[in-house]
PDB file of N, CA and C in Angstrom:
ATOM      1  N   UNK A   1      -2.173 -23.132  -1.274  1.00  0.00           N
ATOM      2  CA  UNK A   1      -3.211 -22.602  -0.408  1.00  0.00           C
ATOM      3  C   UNK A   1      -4.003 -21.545  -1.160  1.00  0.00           C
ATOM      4  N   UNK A   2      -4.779 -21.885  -0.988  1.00  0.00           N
ATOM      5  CA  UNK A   2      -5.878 -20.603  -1.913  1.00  0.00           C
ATOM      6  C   UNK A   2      -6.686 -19.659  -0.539  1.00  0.00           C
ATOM      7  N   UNK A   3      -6.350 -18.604  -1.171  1.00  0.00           N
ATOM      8  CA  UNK A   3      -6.946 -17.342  -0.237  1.00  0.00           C
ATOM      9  C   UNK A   3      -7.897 -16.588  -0.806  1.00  0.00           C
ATOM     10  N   UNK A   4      -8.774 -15.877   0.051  1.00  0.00           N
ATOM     11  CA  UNK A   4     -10.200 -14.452  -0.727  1.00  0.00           C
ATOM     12  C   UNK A   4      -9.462 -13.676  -1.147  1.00  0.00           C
ATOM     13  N   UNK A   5     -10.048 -12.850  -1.818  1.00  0.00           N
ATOM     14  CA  UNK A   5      -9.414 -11.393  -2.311  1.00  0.00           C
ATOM     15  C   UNK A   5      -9.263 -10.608  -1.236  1.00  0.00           C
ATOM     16  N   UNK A   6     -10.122 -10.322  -0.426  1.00  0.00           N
ATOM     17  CA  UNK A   6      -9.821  -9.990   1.131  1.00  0.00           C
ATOM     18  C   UNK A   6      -8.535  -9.993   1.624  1.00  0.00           C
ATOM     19  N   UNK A   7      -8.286 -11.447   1.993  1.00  0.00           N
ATOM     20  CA  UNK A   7      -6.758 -11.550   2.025  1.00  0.00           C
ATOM     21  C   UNK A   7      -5.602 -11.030   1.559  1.00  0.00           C
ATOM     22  N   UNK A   8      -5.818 -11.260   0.111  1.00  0.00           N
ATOM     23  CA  UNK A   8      -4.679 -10.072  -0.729  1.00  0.00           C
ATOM     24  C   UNK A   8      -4.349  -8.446  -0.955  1.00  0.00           C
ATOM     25  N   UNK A   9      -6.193  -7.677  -0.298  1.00  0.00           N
ATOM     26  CA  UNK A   9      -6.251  -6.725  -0.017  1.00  0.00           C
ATOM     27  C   UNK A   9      -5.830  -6.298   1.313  1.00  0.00           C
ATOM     28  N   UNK A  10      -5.899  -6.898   2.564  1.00  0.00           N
ATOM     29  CA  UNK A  10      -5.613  -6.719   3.723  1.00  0.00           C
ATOM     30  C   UNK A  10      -3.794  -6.898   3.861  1.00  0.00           C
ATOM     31  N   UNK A  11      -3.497  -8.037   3.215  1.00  0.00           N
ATOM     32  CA  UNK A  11      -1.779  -7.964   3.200  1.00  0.00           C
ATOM     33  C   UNK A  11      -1.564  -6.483   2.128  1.00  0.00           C
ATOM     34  N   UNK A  12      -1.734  -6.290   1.531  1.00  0.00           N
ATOM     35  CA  UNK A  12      -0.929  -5.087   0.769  1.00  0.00           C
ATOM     36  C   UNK A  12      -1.171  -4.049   1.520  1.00  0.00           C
ATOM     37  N   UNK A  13      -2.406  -4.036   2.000  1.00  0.00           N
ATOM     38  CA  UNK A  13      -2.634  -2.689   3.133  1.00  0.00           C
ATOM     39  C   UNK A  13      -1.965  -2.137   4.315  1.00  0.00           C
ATOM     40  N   UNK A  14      -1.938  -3.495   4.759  1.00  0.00           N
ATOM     41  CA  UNK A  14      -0.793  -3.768   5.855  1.00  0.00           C
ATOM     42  C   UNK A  14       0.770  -3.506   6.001  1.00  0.00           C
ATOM     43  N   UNK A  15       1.160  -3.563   4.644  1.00  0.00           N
ATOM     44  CA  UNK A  15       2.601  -3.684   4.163  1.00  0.00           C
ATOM     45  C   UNK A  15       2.893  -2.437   3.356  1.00  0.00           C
ATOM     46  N   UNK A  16       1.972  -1.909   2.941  1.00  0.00           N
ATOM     47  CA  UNK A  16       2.254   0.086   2.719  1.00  0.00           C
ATOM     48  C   UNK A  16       2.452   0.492   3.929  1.00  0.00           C
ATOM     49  N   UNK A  17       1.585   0.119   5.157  1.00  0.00           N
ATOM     50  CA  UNK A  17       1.392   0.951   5.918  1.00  0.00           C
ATOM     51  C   UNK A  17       3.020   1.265   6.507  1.00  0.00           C
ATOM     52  N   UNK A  18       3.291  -0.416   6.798  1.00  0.00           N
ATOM     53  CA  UNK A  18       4.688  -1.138   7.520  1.00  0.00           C
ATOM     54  C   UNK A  18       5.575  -0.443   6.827  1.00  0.00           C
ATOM     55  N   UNK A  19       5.591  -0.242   5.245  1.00  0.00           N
ATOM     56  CA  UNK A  19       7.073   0.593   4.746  1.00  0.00           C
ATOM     57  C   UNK A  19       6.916   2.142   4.870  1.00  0.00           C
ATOM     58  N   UNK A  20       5.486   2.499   4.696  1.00  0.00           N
ATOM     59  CA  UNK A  20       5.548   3.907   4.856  1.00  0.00           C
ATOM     60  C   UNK A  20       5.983   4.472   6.415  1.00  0.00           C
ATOM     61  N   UNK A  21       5.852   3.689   7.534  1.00  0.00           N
ATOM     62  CA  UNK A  21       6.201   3.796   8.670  1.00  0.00           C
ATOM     63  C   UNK A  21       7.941   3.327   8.510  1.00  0.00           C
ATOM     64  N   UNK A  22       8.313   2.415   8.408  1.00  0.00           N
ATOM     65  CA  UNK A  22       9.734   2.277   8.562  1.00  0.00           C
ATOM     66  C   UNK A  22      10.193   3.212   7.542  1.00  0.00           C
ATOM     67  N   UNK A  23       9.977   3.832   6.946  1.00  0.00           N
ATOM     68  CA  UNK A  23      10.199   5.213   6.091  1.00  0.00           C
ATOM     69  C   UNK A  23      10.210   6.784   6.725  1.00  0.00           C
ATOM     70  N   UNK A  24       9.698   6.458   7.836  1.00  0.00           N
ATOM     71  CA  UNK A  24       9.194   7.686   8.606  1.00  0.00           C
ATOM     72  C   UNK A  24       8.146   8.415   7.528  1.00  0.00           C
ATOM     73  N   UNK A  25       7.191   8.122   6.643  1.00  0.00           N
ATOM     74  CA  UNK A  25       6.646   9.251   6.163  1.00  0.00           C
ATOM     75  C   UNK A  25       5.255   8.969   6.596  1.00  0.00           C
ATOM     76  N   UNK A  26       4.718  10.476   6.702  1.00  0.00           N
ATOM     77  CA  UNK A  26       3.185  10.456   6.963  1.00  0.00           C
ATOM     78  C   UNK A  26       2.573  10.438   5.456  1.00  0.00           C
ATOM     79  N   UNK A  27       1.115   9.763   5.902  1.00  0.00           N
ATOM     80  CA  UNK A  27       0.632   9.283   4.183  1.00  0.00           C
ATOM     81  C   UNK A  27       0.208  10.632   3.374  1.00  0.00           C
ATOM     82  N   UNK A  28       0.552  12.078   3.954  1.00  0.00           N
ATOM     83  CA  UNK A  28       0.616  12.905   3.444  1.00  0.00           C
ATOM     84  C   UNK A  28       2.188  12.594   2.335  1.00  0.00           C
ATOM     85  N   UNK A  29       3.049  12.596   3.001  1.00  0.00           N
ATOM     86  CA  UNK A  29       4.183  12.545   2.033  1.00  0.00           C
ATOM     87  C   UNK A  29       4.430  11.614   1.072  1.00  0.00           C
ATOM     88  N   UNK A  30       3.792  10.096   1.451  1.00  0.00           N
ATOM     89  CA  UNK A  30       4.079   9.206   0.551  1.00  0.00           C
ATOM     90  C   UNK A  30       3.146   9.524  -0.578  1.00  0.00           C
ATOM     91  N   UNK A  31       1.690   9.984  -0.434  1.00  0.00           N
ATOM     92  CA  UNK A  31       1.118  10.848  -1.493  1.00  0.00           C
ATOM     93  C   UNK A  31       1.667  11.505  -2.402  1.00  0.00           C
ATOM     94  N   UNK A  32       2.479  12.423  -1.868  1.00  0.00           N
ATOM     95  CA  UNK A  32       3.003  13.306  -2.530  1.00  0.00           C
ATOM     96  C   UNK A  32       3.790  12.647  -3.597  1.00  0.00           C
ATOM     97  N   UNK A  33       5.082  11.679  -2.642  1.00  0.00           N
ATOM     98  CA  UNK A  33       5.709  11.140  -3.688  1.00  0.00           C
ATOM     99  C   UNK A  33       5.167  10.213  -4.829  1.00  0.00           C
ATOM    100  N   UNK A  34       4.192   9.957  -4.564  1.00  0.00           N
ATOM    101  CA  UNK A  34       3.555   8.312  -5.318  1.00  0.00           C
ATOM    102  C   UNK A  34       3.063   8.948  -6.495  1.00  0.00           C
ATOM    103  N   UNK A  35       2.194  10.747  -6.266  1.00  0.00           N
ATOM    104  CA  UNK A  35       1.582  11.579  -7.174  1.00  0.00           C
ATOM    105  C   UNK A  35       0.221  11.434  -7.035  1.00  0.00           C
ATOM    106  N   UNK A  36      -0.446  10.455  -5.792  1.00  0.00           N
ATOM    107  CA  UNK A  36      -1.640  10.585  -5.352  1.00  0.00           C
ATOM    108  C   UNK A  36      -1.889  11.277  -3.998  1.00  0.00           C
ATOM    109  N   UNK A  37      -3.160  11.407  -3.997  1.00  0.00           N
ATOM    110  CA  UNK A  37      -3.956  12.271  -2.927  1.00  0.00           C
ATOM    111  C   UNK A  37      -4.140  11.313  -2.086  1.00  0.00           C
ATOM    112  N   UNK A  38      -3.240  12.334  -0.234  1.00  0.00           N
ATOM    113  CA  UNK A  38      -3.116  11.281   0.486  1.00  0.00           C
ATOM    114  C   UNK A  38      -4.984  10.829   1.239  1.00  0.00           C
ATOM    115  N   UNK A  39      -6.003  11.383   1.000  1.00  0.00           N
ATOM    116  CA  UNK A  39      -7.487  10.767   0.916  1.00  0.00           C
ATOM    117  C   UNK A  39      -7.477   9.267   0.226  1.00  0.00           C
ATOM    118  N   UNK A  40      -6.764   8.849  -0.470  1.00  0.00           N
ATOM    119  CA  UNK A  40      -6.600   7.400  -1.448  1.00  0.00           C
ATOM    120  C   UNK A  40      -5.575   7.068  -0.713  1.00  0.00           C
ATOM    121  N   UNK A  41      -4.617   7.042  -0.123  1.00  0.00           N
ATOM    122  CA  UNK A  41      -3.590   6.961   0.931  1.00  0.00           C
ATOM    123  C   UNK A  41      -4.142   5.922   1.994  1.00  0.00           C
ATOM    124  N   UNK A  42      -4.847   6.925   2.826  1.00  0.00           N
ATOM    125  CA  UNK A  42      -5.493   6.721   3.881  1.00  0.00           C
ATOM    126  C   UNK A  42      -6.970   5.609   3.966  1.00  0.00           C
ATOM    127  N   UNK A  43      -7.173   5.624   2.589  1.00  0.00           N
ATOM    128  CA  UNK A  43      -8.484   4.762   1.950  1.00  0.00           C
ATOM    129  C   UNK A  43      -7.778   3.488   1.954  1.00  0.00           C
ATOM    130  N   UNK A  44      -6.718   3.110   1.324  1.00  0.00           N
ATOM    131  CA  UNK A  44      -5.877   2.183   0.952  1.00  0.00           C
ATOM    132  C   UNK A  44      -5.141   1.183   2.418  1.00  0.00           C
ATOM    133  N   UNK A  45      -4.944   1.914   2.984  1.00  0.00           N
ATOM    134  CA  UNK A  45      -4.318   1.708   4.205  1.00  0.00           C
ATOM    135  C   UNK A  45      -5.656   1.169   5.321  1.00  0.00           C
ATOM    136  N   UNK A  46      -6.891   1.603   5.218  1.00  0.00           N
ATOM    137  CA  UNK A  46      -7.881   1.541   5.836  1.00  0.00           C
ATOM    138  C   UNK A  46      -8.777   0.272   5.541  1.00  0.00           C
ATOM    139  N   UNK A  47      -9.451  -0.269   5.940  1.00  0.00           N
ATOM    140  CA  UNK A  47     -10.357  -1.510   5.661  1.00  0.00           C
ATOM    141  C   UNK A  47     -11.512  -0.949   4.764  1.00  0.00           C
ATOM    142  N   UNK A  48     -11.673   0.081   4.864  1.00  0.00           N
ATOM    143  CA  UNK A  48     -13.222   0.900   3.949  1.00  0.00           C
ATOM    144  C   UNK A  48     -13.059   0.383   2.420  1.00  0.00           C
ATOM    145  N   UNK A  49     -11.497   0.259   2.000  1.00  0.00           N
ATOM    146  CA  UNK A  49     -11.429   0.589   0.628  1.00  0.00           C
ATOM    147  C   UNK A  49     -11.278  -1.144   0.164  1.00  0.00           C
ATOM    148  N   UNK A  50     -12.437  -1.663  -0.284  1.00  0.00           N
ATOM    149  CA  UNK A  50     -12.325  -2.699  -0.887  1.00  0.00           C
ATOM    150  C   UNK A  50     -12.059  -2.923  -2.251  1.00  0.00           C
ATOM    151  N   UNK A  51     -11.151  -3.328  -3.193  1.00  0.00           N
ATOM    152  CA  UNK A  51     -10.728  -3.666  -4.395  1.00  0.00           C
ATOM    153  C   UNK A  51     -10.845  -2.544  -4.920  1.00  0.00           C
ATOM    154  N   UNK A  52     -10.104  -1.111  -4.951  1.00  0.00           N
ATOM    155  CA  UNK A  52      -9.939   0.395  -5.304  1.00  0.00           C
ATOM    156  C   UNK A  52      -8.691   0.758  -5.886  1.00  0.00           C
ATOM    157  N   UNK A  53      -7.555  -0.685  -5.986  1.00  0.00           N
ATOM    158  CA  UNK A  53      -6.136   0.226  -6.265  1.00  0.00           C
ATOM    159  C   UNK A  53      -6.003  -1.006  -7.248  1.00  0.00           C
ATOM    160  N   UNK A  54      -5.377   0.100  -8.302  1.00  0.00           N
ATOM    161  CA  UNK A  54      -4.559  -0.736  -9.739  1.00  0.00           C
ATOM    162  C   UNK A  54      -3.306  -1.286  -9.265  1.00  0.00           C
ATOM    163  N   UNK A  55      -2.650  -2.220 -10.172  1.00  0.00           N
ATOM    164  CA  UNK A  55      -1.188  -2.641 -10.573  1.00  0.00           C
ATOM    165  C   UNK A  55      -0.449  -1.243 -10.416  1.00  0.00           C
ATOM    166  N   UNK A  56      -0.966  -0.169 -11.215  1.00  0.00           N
ATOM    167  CA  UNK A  56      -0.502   1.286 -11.397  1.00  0.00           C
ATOM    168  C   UNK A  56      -0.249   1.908 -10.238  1.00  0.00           C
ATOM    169  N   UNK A  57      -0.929   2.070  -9.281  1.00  0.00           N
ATOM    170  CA  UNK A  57      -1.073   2.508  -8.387  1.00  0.00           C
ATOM    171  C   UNK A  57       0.087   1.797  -7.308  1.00  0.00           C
ATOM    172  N   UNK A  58       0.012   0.490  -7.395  1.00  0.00           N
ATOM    173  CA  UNK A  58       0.753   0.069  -6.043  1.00  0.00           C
ATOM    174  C   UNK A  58       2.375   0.157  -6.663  1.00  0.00           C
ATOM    175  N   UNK A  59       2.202  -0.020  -7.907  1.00  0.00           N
ATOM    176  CA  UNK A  59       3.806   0.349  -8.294  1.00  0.00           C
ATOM    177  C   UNK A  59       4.654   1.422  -8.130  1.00  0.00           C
ATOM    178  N   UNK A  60       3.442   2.729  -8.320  1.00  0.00           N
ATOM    179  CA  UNK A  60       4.094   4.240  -8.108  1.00  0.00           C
ATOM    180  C   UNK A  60       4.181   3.987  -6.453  1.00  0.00           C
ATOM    181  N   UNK A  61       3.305   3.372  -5.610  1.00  0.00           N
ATOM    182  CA  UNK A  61       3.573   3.076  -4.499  1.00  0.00           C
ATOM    183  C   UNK A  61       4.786   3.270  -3.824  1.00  0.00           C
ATOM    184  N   UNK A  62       4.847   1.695  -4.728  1.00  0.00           N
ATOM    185  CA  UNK A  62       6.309   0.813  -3.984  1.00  0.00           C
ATOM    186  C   UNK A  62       7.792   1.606  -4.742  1.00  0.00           C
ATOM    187  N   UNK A  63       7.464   2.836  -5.720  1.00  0.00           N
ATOM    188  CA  UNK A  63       8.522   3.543  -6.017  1.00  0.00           C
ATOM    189  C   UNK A  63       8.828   4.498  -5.022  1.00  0.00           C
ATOM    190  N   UNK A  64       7.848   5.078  -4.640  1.00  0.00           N
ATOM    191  CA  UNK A  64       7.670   6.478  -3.527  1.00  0.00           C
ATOM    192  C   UNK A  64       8.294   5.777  -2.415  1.00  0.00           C
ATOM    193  N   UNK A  65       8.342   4.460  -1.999  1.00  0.00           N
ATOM    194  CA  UNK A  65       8.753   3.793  -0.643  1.00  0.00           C
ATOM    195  C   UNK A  65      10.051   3.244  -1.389  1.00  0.00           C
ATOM    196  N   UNK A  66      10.468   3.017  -2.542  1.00  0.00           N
ATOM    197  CA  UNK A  66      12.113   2.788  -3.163  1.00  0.00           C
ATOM    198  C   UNK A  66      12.404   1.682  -2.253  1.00  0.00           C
ATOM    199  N   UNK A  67      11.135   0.691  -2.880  1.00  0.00           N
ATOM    200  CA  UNK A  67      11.029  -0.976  -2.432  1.00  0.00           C
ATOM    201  C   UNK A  67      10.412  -1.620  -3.610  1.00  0.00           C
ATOM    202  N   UNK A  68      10.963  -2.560  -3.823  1.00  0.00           N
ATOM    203  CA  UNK A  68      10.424  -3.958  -5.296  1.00  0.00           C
ATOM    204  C   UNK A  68       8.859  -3.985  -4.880  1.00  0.00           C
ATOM    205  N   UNK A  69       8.079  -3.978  -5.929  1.00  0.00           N
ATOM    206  CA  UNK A  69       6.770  -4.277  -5.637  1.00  0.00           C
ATOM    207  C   UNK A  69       6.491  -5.687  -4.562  1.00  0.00           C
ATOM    208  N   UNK A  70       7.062  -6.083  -5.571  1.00  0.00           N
ATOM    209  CA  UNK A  70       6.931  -7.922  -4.312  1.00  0.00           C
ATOM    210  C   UNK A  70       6.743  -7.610  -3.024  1.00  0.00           C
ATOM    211  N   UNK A  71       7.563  -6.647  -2.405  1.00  0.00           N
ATOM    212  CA  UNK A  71       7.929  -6.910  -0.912  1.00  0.00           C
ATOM    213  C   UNK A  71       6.042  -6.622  -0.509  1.00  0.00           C
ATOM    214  N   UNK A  72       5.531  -5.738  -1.362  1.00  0.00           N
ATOM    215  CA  UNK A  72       3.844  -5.528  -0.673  1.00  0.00           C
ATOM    216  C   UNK A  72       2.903  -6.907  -0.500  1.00  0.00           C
ATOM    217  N   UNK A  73       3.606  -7.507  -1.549  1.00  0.00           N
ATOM    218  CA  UNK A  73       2.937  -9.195  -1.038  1.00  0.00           C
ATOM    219  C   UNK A  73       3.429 -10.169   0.064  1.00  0.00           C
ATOM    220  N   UNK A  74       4.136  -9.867   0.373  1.00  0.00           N
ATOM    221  CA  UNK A  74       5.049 -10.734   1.113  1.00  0.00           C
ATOM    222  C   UNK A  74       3.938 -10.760   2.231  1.00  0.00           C
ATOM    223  N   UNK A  75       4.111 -11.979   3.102  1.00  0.00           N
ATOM    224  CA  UNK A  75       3.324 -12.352   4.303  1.00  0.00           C
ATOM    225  C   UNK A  75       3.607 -11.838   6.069  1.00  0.00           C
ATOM    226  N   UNK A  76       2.955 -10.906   6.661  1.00  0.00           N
ATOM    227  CA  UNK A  76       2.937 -10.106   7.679  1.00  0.00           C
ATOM    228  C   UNK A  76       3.567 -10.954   8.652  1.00  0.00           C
ATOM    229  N   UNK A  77       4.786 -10.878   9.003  1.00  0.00           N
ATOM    230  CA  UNK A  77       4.846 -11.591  10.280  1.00  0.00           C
ATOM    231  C   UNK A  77       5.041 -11.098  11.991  1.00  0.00           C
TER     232      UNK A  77
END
């Protein structure tokens, strides 16, 4: 199945949001931990921010949430 980039941006957005919540942290804290400013947090998480985040970025991510990168792709159910 072939999908837009849209698609791949809206699932990862979706799925920070989902671990930073089953994490209990506000995107102030996951900021903190990730070493970004939670303004890029909140950009990321938001529909505004179209194609804005590196490989780099979602990895320090998915470290700050102490989850395998993969799981941010995985499909919303």
């Amino acid at each position: 199945m072939k999908h837009d980039d849209n698609y791949y941006y809206n699932l990862i957005r979706q799925n920070i949001k989902k671990y930073r919540e089953k994490s209990n942290l506000t995107q102030q804290q996951l900021a903190d931990k990730a070493g970004i400013s939670m303004n890029y947090i909140a950009k990321i998480e938001s529909k505004k921010m179209q194609r804005g985040f590196t490989i780099t970025v979602l990895g320090r991510i998915a470290d700050a949430l102490d989850i395998d990168i993969k799981l941010l792709f995985d499909e919303i159910k």
